[in-house]
N, C-alpha and C. Protein backbone atom coordinates (compact mmCIF):
# COMPACT_ATOMS: atom_id res chain seq x y z
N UNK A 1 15.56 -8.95 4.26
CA UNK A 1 15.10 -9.01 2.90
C UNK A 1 13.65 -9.46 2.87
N UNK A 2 13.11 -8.80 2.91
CA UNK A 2 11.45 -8.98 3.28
C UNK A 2 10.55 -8.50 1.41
N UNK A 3 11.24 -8.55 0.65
CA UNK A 3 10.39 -8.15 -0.91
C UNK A 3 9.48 -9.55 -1.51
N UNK A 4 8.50 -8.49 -1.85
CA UNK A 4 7.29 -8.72 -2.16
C UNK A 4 7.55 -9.45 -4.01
N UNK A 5 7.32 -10.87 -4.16
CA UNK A 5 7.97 -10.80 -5.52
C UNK A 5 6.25 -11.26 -6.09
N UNK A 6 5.72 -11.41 -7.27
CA UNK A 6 4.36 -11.99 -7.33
C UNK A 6 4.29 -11.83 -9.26
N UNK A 7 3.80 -13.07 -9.39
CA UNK A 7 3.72 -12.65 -11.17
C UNK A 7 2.26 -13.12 -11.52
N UNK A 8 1.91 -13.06 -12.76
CA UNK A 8 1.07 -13.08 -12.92
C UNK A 8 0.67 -13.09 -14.74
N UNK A 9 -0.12 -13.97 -15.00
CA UNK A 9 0.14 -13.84 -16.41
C UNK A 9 -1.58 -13.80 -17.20
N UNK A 10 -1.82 -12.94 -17.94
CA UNK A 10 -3.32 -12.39 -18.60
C UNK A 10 -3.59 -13.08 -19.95
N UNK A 11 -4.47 -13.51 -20.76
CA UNK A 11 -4.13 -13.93 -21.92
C UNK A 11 -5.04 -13.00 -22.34
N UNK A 12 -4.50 -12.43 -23.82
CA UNK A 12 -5.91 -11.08 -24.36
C UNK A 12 -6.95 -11.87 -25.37
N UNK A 13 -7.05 -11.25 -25.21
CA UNK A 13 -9.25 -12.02 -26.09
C UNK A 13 -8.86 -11.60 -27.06
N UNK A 14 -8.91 -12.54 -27.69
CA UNK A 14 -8.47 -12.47 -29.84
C UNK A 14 -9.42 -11.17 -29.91
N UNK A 15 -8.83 -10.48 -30.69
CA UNK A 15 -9.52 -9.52 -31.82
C UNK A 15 -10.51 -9.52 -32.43
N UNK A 16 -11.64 -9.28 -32.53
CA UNK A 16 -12.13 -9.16 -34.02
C UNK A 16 -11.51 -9.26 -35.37
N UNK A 17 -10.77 -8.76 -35.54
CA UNK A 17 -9.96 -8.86 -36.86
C UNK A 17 -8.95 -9.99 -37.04
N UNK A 18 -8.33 -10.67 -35.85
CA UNK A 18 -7.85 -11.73 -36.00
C UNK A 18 -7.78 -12.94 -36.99
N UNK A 19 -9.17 -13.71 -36.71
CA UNK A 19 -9.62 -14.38 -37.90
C UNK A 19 -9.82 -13.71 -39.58
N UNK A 20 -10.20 -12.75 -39.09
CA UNK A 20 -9.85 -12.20 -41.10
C UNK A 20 -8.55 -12.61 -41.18
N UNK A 21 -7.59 -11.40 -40.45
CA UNK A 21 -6.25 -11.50 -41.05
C UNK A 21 -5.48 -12.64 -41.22
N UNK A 22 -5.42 -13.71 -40.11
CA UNK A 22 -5.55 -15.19 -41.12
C UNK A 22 -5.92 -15.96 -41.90
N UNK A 23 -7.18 -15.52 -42.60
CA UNK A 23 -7.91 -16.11 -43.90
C UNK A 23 -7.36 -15.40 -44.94
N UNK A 24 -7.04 -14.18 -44.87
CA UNK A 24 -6.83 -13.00 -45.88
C UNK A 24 -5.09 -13.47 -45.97
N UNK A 25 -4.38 -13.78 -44.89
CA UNK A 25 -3.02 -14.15 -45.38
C UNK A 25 -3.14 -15.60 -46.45
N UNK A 26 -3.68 -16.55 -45.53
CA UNK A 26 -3.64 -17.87 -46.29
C UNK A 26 -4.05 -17.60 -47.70
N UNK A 27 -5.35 -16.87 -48.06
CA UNK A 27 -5.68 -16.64 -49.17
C UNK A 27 -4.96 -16.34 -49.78
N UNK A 28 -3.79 -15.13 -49.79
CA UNK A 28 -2.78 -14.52 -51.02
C UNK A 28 -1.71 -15.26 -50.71
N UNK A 29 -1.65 -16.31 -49.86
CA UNK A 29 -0.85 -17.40 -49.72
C UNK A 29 -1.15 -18.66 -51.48
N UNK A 30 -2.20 -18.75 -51.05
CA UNK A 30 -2.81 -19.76 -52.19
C UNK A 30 -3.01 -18.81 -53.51
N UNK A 31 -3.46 -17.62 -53.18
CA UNK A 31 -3.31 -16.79 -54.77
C UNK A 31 -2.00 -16.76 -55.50
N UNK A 32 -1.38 -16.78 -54.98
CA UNK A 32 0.21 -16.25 -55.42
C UNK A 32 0.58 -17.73 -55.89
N UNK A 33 0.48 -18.58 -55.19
CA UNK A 33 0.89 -19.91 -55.66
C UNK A 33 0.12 -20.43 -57.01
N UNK A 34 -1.08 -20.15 -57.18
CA UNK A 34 -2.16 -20.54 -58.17
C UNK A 34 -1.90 -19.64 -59.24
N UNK A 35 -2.26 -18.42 -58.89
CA UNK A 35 -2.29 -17.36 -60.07
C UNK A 35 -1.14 -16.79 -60.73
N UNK A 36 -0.03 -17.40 -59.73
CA UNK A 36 1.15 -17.06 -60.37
C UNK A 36 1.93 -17.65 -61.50
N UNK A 37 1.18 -18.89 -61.44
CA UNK A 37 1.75 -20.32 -61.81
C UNK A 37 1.94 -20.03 -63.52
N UNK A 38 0.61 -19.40 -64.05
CA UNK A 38 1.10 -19.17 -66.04
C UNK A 38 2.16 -18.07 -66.25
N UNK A 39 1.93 -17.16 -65.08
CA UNK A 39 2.98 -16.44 -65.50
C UNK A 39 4.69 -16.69 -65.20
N UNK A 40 4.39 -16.75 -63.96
CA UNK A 40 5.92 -17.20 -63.33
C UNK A 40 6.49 -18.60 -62.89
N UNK A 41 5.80 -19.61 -63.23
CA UNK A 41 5.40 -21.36 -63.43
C UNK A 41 5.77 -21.40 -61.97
N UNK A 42 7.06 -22.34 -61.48
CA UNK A 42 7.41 -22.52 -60.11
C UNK A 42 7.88 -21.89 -59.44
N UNK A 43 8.32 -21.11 -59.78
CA UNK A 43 8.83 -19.43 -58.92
C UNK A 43 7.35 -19.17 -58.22
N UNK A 44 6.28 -18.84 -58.88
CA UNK A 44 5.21 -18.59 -57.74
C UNK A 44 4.96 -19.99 -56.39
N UNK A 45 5.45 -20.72 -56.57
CA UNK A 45 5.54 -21.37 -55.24
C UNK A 45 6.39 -21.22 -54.62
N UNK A 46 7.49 -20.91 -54.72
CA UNK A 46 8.58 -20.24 -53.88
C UNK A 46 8.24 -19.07 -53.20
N UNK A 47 7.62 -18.53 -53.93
CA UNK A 47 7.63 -16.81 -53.50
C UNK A 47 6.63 -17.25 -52.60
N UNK A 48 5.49 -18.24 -53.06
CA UNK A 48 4.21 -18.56 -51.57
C UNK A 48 4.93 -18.71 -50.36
N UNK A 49 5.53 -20.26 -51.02
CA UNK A 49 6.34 -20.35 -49.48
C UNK A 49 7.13 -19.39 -48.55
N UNK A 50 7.32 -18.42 -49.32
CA UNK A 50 8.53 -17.59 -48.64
C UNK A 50 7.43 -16.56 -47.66
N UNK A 51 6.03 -16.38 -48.47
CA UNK A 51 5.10 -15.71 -48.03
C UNK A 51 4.38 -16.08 -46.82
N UNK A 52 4.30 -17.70 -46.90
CA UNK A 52 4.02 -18.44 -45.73
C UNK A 52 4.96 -18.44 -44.61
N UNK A 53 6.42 -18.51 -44.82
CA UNK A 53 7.37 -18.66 -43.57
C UNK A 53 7.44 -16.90 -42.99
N UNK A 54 6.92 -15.73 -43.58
CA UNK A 54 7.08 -15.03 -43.42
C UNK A 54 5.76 -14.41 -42.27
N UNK A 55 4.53 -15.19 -42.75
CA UNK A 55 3.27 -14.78 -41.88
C UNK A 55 4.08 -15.72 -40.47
N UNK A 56 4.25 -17.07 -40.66
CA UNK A 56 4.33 -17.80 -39.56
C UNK A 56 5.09 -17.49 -38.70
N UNK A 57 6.54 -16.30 -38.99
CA UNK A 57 6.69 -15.86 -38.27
C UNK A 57 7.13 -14.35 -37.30
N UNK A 58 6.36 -13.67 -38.28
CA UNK A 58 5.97 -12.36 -38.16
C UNK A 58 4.22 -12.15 -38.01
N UNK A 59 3.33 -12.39 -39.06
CA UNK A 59 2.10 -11.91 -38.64
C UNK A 59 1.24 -13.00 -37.60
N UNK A 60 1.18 -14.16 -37.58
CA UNK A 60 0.52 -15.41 -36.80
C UNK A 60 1.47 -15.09 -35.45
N UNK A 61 2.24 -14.75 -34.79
CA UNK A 61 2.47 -14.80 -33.32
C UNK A 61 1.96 -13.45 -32.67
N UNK A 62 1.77 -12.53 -33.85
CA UNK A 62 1.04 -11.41 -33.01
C UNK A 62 0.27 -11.31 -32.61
N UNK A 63 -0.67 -12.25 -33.04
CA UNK A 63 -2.34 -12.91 -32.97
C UNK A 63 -2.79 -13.49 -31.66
N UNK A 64 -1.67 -14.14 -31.85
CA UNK A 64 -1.86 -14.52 -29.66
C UNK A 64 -0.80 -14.36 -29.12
N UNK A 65 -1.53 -13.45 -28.18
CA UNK A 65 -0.92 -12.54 -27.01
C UNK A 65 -1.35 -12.58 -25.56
N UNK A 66 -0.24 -13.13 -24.83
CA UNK A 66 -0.46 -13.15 -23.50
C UNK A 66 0.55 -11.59 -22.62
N UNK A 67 -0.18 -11.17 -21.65
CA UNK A 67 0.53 -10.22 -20.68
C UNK A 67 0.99 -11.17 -18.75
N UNK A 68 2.38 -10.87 -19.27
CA UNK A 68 2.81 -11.16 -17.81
C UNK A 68 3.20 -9.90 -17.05
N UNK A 69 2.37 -9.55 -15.34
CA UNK A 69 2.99 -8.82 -15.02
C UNK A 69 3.73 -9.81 -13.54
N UNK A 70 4.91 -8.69 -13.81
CA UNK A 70 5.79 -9.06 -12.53
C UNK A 70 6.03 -7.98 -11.72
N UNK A 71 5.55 -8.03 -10.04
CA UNK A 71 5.52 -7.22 -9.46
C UNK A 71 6.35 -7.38 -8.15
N UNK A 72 7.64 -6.62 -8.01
CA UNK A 72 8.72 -6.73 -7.03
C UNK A 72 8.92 -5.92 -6.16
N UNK A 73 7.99 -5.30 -4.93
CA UNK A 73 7.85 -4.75 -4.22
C UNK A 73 7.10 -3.21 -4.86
N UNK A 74 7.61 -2.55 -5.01
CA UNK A 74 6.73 -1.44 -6.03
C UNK A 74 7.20 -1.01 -7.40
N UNK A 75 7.62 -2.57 -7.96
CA UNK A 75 7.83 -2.08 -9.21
C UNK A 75 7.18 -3.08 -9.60
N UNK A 76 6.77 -2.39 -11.10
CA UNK A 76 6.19 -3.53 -11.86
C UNK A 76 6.49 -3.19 -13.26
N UNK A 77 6.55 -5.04 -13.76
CA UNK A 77 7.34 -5.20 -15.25
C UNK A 77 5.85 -5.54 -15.52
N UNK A 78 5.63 -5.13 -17.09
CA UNK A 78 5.11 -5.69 -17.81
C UNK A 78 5.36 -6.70 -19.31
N UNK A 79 5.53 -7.49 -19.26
CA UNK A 79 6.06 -8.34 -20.41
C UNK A 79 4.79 -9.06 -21.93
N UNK A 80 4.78 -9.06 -22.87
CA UNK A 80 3.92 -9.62 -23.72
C UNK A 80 4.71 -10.67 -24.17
N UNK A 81 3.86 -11.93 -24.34
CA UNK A 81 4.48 -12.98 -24.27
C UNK A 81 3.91 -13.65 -26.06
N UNK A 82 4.46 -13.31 -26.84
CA UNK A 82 3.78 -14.19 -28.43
C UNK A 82 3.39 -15.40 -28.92
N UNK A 83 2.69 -15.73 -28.61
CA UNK A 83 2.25 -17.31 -29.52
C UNK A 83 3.01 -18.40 -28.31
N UNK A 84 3.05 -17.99 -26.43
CA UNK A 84 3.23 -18.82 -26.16
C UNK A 84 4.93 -18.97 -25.71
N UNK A 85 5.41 -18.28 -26.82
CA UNK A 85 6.95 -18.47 -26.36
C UNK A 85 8.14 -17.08 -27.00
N UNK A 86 7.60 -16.51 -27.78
CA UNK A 86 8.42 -15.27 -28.08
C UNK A 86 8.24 -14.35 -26.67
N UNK A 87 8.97 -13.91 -25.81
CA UNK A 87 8.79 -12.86 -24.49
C UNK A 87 9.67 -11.54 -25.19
N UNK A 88 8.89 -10.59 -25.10
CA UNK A 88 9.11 -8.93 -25.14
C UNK A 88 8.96 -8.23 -23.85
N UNK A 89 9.89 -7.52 -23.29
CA UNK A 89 10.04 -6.70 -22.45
C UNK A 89 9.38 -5.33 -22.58
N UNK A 90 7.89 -5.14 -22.16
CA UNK A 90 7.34 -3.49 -22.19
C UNK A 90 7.37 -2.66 -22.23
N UNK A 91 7.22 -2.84 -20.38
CA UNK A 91 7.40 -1.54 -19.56
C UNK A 91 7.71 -1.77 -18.18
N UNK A 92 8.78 -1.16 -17.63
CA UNK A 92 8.75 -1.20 -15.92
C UNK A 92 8.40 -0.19 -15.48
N UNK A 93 7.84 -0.01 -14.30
CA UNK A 93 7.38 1.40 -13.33
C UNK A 93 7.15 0.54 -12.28
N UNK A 94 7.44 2.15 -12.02
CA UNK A 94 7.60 2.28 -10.25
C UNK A 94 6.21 2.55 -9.89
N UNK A 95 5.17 1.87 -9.47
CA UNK A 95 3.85 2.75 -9.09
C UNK A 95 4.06 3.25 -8.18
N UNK A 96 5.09 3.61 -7.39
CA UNK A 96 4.86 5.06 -6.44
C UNK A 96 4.49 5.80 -7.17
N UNK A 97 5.02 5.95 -8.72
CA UNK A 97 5.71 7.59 -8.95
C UNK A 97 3.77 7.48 -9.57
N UNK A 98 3.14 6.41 -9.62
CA UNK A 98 1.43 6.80 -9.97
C UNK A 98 0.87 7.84 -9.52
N UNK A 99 0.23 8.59 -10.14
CA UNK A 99 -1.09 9.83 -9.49
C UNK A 99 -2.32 9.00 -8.79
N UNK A 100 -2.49 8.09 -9.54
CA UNK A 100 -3.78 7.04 -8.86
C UNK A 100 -3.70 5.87 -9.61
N UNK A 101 -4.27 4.68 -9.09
CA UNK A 101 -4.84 3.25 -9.47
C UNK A 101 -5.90 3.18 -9.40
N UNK A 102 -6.98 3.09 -10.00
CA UNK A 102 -8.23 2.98 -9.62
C UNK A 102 -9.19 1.89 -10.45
N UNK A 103 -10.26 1.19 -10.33
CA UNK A 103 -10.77 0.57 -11.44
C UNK A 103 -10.95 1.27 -12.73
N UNK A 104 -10.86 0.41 -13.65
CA UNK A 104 -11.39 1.54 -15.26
C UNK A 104 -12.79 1.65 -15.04
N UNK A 105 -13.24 2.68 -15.51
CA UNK A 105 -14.04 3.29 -15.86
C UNK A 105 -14.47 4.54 -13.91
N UNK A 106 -13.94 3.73 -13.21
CA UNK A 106 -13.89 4.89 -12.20
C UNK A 106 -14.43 6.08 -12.43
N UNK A 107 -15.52 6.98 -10.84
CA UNK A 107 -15.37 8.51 -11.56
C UNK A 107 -14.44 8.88 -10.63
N UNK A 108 -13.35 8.16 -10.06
CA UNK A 108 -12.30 8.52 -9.85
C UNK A 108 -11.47 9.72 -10.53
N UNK A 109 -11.50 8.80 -11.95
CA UNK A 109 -10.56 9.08 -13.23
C UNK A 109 -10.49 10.14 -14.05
N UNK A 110 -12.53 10.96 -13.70
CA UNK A 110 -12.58 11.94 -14.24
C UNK A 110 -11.72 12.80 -14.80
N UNK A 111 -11.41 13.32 -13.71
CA UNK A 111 -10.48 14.26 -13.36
C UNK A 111 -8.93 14.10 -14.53
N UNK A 112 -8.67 13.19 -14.70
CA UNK A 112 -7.28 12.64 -15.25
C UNK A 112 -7.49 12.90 -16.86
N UNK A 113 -6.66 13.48 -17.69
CA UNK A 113 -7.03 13.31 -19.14
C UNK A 113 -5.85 13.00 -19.79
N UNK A 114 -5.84 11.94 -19.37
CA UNK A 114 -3.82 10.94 -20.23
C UNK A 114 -4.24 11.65 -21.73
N UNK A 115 -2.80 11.78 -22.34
CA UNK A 115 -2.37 12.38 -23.42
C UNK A 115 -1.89 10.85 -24.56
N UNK A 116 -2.11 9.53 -23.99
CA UNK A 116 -1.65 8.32 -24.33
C UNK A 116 -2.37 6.83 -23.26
N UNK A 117 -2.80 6.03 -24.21
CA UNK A 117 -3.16 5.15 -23.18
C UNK A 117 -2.40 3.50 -23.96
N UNK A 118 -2.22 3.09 -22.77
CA UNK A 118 -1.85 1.84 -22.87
C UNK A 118 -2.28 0.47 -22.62
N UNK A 119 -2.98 -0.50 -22.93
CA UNK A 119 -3.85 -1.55 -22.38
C UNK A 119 -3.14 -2.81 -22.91
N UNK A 120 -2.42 -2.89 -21.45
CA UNK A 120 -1.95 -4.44 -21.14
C UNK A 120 -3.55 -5.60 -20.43
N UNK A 121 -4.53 -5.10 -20.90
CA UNK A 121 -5.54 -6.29 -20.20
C UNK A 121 -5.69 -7.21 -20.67
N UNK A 122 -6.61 -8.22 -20.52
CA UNK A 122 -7.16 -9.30 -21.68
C UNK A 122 -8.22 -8.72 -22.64
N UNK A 123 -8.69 -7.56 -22.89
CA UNK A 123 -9.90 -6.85 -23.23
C UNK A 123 -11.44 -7.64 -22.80
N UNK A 124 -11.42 -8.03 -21.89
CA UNK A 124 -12.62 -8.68 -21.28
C UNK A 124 -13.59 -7.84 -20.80
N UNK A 125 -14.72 -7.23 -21.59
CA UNK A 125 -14.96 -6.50 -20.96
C UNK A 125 -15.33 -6.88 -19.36
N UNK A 126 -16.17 -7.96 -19.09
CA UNK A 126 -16.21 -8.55 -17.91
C UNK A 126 -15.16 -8.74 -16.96
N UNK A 127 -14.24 -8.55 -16.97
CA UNK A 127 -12.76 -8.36 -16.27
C UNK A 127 -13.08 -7.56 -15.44
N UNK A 128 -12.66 -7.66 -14.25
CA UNK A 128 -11.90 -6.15 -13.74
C UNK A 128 -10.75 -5.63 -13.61
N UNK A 129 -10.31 -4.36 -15.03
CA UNK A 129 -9.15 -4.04 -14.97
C UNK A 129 -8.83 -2.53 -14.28
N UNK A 130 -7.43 -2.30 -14.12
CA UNK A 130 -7.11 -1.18 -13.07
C UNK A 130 -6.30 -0.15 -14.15
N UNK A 131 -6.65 1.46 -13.85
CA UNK A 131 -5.96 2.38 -14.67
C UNK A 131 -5.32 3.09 -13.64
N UNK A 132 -3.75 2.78 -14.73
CA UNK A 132 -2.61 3.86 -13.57
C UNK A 132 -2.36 5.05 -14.19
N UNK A 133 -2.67 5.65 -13.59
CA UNK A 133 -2.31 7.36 -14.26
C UNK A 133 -0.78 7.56 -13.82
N UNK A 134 0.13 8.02 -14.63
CA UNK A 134 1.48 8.39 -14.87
C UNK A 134 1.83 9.45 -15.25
N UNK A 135 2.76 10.08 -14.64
CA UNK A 135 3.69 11.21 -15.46
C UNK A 135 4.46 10.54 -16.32
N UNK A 136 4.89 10.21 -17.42
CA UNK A 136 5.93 9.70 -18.37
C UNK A 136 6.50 10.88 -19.36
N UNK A 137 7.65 10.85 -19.48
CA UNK A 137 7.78 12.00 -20.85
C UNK A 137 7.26 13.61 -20.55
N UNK A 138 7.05 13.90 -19.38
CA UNK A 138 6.09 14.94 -19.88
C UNK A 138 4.87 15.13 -19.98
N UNK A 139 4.03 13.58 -20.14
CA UNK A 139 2.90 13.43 -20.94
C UNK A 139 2.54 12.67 -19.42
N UNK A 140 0.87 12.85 -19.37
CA UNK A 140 0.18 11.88 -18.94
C UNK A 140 -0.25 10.74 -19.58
N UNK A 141 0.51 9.72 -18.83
CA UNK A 141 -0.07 8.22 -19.34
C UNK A 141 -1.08 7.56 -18.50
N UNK A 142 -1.79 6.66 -19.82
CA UNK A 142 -2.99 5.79 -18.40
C UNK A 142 -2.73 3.99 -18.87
N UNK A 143 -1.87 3.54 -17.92
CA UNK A 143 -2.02 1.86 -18.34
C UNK A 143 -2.88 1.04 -17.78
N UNK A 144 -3.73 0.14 -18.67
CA UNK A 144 -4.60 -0.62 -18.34
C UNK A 144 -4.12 -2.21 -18.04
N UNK A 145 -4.19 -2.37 -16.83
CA UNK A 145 -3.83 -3.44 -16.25
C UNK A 145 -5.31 -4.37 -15.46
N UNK A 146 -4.72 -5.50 -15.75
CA UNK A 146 -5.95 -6.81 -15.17
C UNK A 146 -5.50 -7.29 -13.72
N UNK A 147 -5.17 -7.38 -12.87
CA UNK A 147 -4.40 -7.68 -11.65
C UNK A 147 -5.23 -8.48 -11.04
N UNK A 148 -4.85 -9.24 -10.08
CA UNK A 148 -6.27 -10.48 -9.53
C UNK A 148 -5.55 -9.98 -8.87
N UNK A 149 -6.69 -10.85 -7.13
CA UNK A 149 -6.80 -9.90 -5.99
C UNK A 149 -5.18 -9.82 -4.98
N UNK A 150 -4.85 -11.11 -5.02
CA UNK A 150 -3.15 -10.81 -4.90
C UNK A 150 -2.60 -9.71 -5.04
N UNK A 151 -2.60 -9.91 -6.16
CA UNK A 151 -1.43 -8.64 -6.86
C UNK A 151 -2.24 -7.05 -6.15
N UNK A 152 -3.45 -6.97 -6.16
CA UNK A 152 -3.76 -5.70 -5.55
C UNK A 152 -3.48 -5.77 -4.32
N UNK A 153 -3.53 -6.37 -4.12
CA UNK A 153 -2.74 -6.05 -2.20
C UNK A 153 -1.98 -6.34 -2.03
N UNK A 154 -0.45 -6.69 -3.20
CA UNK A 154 0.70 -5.85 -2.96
C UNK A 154 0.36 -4.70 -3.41
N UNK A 155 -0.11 -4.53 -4.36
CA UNK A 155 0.12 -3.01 -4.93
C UNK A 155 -0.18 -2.05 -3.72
N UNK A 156 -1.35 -2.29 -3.02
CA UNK A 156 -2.17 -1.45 -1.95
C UNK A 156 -1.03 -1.23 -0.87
N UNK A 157 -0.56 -2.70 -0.77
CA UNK A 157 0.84 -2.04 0.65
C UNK A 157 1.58 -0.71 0.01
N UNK A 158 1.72 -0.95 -1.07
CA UNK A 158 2.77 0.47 -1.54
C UNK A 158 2.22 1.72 -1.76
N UNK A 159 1.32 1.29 -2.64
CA UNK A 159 0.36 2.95 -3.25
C UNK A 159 -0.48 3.56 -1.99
N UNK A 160 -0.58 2.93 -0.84
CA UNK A 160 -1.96 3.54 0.33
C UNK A 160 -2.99 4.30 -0.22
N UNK A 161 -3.20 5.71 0.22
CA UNK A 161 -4.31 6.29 -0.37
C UNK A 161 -4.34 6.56 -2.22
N UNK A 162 -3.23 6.52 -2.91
CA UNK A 162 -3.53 6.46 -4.04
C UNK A 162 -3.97 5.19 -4.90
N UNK A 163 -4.49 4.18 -3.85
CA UNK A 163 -4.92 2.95 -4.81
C UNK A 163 -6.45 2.53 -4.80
N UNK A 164 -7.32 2.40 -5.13
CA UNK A 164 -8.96 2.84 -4.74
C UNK A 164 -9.18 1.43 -5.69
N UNK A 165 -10.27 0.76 -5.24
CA UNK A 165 -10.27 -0.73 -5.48
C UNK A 165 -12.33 -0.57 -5.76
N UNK A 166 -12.78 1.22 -5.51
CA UNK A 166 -14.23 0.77 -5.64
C UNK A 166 -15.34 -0.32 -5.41
């Protein structure tokens, strides 16, 4: 039993839009409570509150987002992890079944024209993240993965010439 187990966890770079969409919730948080108040007296604080338990736990954990990958000889899970403690299950693949790994922006990649892309990175641009080209569905997929140097050399024992590190 000689498998390769290795994890690894990314945190993504807030959004741009992030901070709005939490000012813009709180705000019709406090509108609804205020402006509601001549018309609908204490009922508009109910309905806030209900508006508040509803961001806190639906729109505020989407906001921060961490990526764990877990890589078990030549498979790899990808997991998004919410606000810290909600875990969602992705995607698993096999990177054998990859056409190539290569850095993003590669002129490797030319050649490749995914029909769908997927970006599990931190969006750093300063990062160095890796694009796997896939058959999925029918469709060419391209997932964007962040991997530190570990994790590429498991990946490299498995993929050989299809893994290019530039």
């Amino acid at each position: 039993m000689n498998d390769a187990l290795y994890e690894q966890l990314v945190a993504r770079r807030p959004k741009p839009y992030d901070l709005p969409v939490r000012i813009l919730v709180i705000l019709v948080i406090v509108a609804v409570a205020i402006l509601g108040m001549p018309y609908i007296g204490l009922l508009s604080f109910v309905i806030a509150a209900l508006i508040a338990l509803a961001a806190y736990y639906l729109i505020f954990p989407r906001l921060s987002v961490e990526y764990e990958y877990t890589i078990l000889n030549h498979d790899l899970q990808i997991d998004v992890i919410y606000s810290k403690s909600k875990r969602k299950s992705l995607r698993s693949i096999d990177i054998q079944a990859a056409e190539i790994i290569a850095p993003k922006g590669s002129p490797r990649l030319n050649s490749y024209k995914p029909d769908k892309i997927y970006d599990y990175s931190s969006g750093n641009p300063s990062a160095k993240a890796y694009a796997m080209m896939l058959p999925m569905d029918q469709k060419n997929v391209c997932i964007y993965i962040e991997p530190d140097a570990k994790m590429v050399e498991h990946m490299k024992q498995w993929m050989g010439m299809k893994m290019y590190q530039d």
